[in-house]
Protein backbone atom coordinates (compact mmCIF):
# COMPACT_ATOMS: atom_id res chain seq x y z
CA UNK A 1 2.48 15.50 23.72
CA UNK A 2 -0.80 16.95 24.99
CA UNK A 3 -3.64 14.96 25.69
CA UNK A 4 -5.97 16.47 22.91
CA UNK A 5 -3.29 14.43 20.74
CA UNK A 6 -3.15 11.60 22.42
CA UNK A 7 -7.46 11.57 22.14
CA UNK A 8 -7.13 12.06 18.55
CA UNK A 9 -3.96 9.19 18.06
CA UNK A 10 -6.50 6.81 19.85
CA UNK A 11 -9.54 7.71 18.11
CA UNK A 12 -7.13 7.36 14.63
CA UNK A 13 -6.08 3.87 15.65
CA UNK A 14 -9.81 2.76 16.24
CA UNK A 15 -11.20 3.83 12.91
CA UNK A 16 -7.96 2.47 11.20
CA UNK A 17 -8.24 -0.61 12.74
CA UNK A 18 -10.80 -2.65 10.48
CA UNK A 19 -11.90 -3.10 7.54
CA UNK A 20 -14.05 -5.58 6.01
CA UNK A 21 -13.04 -8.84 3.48
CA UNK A 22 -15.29 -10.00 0.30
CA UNK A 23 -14.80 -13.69 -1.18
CA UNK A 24 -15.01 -13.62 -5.05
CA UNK A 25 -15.78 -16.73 -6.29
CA UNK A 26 -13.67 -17.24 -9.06
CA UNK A 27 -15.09 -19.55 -12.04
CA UNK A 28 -12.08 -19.33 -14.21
CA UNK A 29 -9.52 -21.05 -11.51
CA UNK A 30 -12.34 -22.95 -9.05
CA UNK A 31 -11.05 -21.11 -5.98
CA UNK A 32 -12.11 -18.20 -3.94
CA UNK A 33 -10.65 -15.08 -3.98
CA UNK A 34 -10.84 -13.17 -0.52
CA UNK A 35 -10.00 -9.55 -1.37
CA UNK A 36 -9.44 -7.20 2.11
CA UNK A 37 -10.84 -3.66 1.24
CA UNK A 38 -7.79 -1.31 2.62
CA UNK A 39 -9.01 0.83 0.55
CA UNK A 40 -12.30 2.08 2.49
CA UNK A 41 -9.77 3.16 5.61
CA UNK A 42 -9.53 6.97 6.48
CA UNK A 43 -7.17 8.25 3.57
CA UNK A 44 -8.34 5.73 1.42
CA UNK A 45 -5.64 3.41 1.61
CA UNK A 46 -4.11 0.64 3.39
CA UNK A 47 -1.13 2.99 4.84
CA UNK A 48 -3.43 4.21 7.38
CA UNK A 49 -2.52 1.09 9.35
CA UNK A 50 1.38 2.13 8.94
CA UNK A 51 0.87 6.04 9.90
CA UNK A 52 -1.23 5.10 12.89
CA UNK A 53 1.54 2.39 14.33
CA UNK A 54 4.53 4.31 13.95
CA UNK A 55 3.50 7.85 14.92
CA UNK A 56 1.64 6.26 18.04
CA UNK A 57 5.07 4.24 18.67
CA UNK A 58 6.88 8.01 18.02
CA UNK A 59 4.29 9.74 20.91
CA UNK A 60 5.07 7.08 23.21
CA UNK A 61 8.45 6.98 23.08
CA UNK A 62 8.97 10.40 23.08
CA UNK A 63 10.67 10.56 19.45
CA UNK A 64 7.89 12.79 18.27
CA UNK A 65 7.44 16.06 19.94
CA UNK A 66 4.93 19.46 19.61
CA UNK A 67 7.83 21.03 17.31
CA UNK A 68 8.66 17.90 15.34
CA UNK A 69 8.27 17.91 11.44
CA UNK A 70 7.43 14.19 10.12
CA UNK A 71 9.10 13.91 6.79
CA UNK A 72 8.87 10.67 4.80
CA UNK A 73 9.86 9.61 0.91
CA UNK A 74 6.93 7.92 -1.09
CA UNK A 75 5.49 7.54 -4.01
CA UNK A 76 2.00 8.79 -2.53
CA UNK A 77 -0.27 6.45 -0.23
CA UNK A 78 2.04 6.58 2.43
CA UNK A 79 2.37 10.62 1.99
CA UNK A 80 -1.38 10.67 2.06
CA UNK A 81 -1.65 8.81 5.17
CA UNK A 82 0.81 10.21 6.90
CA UNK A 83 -0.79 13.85 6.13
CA UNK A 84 -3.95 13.08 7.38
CA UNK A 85 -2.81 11.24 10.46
CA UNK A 86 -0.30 14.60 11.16
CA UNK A 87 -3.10 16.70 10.39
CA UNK A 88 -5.26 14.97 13.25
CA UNK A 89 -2.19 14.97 15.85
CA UNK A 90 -1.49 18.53 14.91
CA UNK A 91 2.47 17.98 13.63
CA UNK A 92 3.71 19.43 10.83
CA UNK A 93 4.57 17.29 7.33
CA UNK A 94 6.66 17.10 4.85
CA UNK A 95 6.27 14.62 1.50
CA UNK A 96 9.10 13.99 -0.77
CA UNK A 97 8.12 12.02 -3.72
CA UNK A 98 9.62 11.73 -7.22
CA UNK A 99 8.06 13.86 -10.20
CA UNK A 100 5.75 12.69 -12.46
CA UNK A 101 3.62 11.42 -9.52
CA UNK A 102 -0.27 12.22 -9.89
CA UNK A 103 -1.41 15.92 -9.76
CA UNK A 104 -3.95 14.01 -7.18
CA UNK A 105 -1.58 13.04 -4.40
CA UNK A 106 -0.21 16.24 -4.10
CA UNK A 107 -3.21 18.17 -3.93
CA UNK A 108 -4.91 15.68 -1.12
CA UNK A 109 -1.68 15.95 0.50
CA UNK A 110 -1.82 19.78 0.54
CA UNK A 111 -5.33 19.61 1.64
CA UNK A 112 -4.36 17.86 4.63
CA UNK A 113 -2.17 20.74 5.42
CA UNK A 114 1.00 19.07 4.45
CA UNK A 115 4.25 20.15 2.31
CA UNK A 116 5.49 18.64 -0.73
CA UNK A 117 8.53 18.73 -2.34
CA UNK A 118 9.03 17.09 -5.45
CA UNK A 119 12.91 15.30 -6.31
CA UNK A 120 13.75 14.50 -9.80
CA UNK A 121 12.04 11.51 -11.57
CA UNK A 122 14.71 10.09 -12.89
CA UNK A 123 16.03 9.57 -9.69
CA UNK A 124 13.22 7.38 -8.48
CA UNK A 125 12.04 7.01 -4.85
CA UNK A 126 15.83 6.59 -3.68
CA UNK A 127 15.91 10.01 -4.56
CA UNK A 128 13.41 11.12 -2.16
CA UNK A 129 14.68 8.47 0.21
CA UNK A 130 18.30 10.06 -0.02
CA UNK A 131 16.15 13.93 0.05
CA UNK A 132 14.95 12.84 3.18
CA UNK A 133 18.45 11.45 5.04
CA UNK A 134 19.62 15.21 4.24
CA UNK A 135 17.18 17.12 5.39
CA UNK A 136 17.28 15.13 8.70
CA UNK A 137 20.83 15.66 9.01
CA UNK A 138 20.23 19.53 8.97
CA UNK A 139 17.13 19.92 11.40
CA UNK A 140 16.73 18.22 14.31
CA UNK A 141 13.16 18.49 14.46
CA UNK A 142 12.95 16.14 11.71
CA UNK A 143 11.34 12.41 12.57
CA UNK A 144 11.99 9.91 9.70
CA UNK A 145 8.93 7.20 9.71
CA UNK A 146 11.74 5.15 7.23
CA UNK A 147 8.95 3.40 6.14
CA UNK A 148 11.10 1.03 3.96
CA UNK A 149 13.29 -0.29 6.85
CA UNK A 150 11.20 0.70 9.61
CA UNK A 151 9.85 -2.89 11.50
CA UNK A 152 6.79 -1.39 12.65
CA UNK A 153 5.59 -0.78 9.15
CA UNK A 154 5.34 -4.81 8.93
CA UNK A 155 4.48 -5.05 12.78
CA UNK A 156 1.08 -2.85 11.87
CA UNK A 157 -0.07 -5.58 9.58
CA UNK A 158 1.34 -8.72 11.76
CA UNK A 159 -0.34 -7.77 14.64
CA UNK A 160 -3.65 -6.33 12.63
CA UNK A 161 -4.52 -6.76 9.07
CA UNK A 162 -2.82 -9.78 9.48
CA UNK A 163 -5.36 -11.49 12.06
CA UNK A 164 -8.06 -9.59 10.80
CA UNK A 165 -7.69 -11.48 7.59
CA UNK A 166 -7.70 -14.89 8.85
CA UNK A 167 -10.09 -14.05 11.17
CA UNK A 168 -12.63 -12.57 8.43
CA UNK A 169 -11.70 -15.76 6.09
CA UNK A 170 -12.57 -17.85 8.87
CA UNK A 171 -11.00 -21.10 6.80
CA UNK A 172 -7.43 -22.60 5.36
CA UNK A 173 -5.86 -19.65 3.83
CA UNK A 174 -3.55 -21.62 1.03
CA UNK A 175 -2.29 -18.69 -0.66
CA UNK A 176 -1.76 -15.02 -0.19
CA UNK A 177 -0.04 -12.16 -3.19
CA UNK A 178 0.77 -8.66 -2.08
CA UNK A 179 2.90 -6.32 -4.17
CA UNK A 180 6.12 -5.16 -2.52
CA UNK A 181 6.57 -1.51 -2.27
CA UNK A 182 8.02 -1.27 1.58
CA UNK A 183 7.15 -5.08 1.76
CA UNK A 184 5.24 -4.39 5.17
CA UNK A 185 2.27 -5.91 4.36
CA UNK A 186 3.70 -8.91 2.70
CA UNK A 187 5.74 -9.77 5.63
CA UNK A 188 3.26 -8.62 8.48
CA UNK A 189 0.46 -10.46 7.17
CA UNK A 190 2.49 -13.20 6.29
CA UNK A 191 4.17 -13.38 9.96
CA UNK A 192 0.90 -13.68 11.03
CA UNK A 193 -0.51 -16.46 9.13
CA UNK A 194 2.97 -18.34 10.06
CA UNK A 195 1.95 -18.05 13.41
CA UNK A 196 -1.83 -19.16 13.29
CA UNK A 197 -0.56 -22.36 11.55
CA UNK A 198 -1.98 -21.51 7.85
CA UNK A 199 0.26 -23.74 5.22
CA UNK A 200 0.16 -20.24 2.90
CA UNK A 201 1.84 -20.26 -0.20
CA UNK A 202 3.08 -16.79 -0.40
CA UNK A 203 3.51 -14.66 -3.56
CA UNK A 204 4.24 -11.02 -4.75
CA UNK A 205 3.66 -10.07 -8.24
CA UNK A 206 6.25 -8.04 -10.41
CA UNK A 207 5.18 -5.74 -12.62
CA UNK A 208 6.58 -5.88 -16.05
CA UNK A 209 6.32 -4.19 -19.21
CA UNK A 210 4.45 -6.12 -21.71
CA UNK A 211 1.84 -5.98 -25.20
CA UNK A 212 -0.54 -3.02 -24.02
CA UNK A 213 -4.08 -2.69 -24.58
CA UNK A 214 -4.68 -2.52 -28.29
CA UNK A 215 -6.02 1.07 -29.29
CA UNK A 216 -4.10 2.03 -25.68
CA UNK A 217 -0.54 2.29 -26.36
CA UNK A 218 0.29 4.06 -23.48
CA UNK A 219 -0.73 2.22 -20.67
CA UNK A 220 2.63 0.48 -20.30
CA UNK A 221 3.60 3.55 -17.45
CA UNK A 222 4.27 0.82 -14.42
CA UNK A 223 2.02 0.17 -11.46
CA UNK A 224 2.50 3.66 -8.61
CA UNK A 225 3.83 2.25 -5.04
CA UNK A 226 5.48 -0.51 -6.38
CA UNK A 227 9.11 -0.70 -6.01
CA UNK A 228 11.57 -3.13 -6.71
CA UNK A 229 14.91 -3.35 -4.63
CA UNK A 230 14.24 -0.98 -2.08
CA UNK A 231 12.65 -2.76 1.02
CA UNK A 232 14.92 -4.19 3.83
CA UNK A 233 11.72 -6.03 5.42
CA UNK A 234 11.18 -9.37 3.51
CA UNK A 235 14.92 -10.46 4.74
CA UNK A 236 13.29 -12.84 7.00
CA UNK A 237 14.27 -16.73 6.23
CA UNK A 238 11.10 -17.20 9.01
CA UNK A 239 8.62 -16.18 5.95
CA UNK A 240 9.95 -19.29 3.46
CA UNK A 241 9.56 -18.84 0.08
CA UNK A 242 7.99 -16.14 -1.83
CA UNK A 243 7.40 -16.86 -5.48
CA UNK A 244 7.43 -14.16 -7.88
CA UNK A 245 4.30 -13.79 -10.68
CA UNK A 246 4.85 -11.60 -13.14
CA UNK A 247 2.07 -9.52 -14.12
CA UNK A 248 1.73 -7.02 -17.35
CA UNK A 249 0.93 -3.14 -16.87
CA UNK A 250 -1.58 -3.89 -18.92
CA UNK A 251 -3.41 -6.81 -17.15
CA UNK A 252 -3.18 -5.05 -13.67
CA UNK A 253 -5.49 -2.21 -15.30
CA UNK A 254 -7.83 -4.79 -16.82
CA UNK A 255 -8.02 -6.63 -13.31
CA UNK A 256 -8.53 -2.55 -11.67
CA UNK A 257 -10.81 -1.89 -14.38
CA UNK A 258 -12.53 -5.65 -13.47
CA UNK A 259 -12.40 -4.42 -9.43
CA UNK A 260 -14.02 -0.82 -10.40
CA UNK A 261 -17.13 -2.47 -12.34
CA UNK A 262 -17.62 -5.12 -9.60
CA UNK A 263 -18.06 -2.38 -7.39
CA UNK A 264 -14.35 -2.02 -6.02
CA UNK A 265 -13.15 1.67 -6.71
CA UNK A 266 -9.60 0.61 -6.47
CA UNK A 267 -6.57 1.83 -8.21
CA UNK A 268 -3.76 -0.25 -10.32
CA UNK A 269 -1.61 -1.94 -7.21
CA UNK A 270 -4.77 -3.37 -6.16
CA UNK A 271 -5.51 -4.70 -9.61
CA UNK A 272 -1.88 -5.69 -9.65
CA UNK A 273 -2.66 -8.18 -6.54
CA UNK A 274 -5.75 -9.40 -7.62
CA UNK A 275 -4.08 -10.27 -10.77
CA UNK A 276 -1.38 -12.21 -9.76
CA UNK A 277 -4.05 -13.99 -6.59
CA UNK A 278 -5.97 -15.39 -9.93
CA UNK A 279 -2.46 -16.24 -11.05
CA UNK A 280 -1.66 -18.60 -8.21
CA UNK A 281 -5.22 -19.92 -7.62
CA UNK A 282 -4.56 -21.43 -11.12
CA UNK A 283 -1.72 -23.15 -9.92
CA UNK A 284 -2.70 -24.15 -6.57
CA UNK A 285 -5.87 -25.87 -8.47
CA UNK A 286 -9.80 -25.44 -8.10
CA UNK A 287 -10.78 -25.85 -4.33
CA UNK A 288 -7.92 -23.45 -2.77
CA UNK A 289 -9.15 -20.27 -0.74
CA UNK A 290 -6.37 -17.03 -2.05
CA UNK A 291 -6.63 -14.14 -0.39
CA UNK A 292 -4.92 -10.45 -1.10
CA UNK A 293 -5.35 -6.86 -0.21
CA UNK A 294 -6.60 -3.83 -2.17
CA UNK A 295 -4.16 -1.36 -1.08
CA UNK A 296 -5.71 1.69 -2.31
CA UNK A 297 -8.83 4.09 -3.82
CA UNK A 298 -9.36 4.92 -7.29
CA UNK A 299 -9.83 8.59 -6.93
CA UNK A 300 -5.96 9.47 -6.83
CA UNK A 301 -5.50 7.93 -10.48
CA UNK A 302 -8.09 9.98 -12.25
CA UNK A 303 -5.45 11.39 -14.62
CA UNK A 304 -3.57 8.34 -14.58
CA UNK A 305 -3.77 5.50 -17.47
CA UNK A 306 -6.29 3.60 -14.56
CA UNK A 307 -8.92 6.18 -16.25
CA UNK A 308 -7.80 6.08 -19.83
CA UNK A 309 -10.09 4.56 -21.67
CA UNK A 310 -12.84 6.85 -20.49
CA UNK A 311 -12.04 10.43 -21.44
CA UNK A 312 -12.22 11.86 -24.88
CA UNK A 313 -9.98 10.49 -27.62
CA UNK A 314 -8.54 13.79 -29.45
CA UNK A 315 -10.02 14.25 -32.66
């Protein structure tokens, strides 16, 4: 590729390459919750991290060329990032998410310059996933990212976020929760507290349908990005166990709505985590240090149920 891209590929690595973490002290379990804010990277989200590794992997290896078209399935973060990084390289993209997704996405997608195509809702994010393997098969210009089974995705966060983190908590890290949509965080960050030495209980919190807000009956929609059954990267017996907390639809609002009013515009994965990180500080017991990772911002849920409870009832 030319070297105008390569400039731009480096100077896209540097600003995606920290960001800062924020202990909460959390009077209800006696612990500290260390929250890393993905969120304030370029696109607004943690997949910046992702987009960066695996295109800058693709330049170097020659898999992605001046006439290649970067196509990848998602339910929107990793679109978004992808977008802007392609936009900054100067290669074409594609996004293929399911319908229904936020009128948001797509527009800051479009803004970047990139495509979207939309696959049928009922046919989830394996839909787009499957989209994806077909249009491949028919142009050869086509680069996959694969960001469910791709290594790299997990390798970003093991070799960055991951040390970042411990680096930033600068103590014992005794538990860590991250919601599985590709799994690469989980496992990256997770690889890389194995290998520092931290004893970290690791967790991922399923969301679940459960009693909604009273007076909001409809905020029972499911938590955007998070996927069950789809990623191929927490197969690793190296990780140990991962325990599984369930958390409500409704209680990962409350804990985004909690995030937005302490000053963390965040959207409902990251209230997700830093439901289910209060979750296992109460079991691990006052004294423990949890950490997590808001994955995304807030303003690509304004017409979601994230926002509910402030616009107009109807009369």
């Amino acid at each position: 590729m030319t070297t105008p891209r390569r400039t731009m590929k480096a100077w896209l690595a540097r600003v995606s390459a920290s960001t800062p973490t924020v202990p909460i002290p959390d009077e209800e379990t006696g612990c500290t919750l260390w929250i890393k804010l993905e969120h304030l990277l370029p696109s607004g989200s943690t997949k910046d991290r992702v987009a960066s590794f695996v295109l800058g992997h693709a330049m170097e290896t020659g898999a992605l060329r001046d006439d290649s078209l970067v196509v990848e399935a998602s339910s929107g973060s990793t679109s978004i990032a992808f977008a802007m990084a392609c936009a900054m390289l100067g290669v074409h993209f594609r996004a293929v998410m399911p319908s229904g997704v936020s009128d948001e996405r797509v527009l800051l997608i479009r803004r970047y310059g990139g495509e979207v195509v939309l696959t049928p809702a009922e046919h989830g994010v394996l839909g787009a996933i499957e989209e994806t393997r077909r249009m491949a098969d028919a142009d050869p210009r086509i680069f996959l990212p694969r960001q469910f089974e791709n290594p790299l995705n997990a390798l970003a966060h093991q070799r960055n976020t991951g040390p970042e983190l411990i680096s930033q908590v600068g103590t014992t890290i005794h538990g860590f929760v991250a919601g599985v949509g590709t799994g690469g965080t989980l496992a990256g960050i997770a690889r890389a507290l194995r290998e520092a030495g931290h004893p970290t209980a690791l967790a991922r919190p399923r969301p679940e349908r459960g009693v909604c807000f009273e007076g909001e009956p409809e905020i029972c929609g499911g938590i955007p990005g998070v996927v069950d059954g789809l990623s191929r990267l927490l197969d690793d017996p190296t990780l140990g166990p991962v325990e599984d907390i369930a958390i409500t639809d409704a209680e990962a609002i409350r804990a985004a709505r909690e995030l937005g009013a302490r000053g963390f515009g965040v959207g409902p994965s990251s209230g997700l985590n830093f439901a289910a990180a209060r979750r296992l500080a109460r079991r691990l017991g006052p004294g423990h240090d949890v950490a997590t990772v808001l994955c995304d911002r807030m303003e690509r849920y304004f017409s979601t149920d994230l926002f509910r409870d402030l616009r107009p009832r109807p009369a």
